[in-house]
Structure formats: C-alpha cells, structure tokens
Protein backbone atom coordinates (compact mmCIF):
# COMPACT_ATOMS: atom_id res chain seq x y z
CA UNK A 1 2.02 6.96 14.25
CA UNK A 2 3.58 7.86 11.17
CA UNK A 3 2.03 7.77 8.04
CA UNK A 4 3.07 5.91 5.03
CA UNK A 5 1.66 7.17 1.45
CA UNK A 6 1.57 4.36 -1.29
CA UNK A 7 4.38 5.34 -2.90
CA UNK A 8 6.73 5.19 -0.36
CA UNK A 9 5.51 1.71 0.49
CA UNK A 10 5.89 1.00 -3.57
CA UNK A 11 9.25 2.04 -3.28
CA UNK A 12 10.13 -0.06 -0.09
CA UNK A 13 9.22 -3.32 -2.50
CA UNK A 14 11.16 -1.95 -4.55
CA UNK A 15 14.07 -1.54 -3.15
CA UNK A 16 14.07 -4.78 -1.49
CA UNK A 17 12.95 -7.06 -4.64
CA UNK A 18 16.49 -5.84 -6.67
CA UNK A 19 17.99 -6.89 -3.26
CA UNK A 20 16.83 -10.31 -4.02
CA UNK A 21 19.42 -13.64 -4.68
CA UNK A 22 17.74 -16.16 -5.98
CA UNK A 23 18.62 -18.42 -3.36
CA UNK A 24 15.37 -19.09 -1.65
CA UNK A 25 16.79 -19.44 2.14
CA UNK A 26 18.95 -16.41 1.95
CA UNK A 27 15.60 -14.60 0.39
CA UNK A 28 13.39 -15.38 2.83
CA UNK A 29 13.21 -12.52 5.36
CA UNK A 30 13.22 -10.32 2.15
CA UNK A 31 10.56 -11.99 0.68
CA UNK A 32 8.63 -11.99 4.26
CA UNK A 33 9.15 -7.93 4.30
CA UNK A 34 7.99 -8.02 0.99
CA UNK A 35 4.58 -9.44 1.78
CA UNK A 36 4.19 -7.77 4.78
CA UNK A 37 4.19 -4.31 2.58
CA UNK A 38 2.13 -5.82 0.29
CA UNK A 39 -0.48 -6.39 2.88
CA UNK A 40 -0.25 -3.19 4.45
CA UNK A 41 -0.31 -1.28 0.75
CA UNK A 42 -3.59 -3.13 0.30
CA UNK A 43 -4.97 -3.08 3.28
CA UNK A 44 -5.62 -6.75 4.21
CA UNK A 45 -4.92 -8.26 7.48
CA UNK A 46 -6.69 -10.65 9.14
CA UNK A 47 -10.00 -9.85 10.77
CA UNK A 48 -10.25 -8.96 13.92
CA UNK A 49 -6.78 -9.17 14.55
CA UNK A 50 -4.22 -6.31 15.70
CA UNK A 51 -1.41 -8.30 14.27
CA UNK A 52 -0.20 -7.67 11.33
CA UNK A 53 -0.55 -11.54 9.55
CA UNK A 54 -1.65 -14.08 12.05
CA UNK A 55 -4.05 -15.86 10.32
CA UNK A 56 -1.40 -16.62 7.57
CA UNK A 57 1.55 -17.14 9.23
CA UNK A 58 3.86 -14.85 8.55
C-alpha cells in the first residue's frame, strides 16, 4: 500500500479545486474527490467501517 504524506494529499485538493466550474452538476465528482481527500488527510471515516465514507454517503 502506498503511502501518501500530507502534502501530497494537500496538493491533490489543490489541484482539483482550480479545476473547479462553478456549475454545481459538472462539479460534483470533483467536489466528491475533494472530500474524500479531505477525509483521508484527517483521518476520519466512519467507525468500524473499511469503507472509505459509508456512513455519509459519499
């Protein structure tokens, strides 16, 4: 498994907030990948749960 520092993760939002529109239904998967690195840079998930964000949704 490889391992992600921070920064890299950081970057990742990043990157993929100036690749943001506006529009909210083109923005959506961006905005999903977005959270998902958010989660993962703060080290929240749901508990006991393997999946990455079950108990929200996403």
């Amino acid at each position: 498994m490889e391992v992600i520092t921070k920064e890299q993760v950081d970057k990742q939002i990043a990157d993929l907030t100036a690749r943001l529109t506006g529009d909210m239904f083109q923005d959506m998967e961006i905005k999903d990948q977005i959270h998902n690195l958010k989660m993962k840079s703060n080290g929240v998930k749901p508990m006991d749960s393997s999946f990455e964000c079950v108990g929200c949704g996403s």
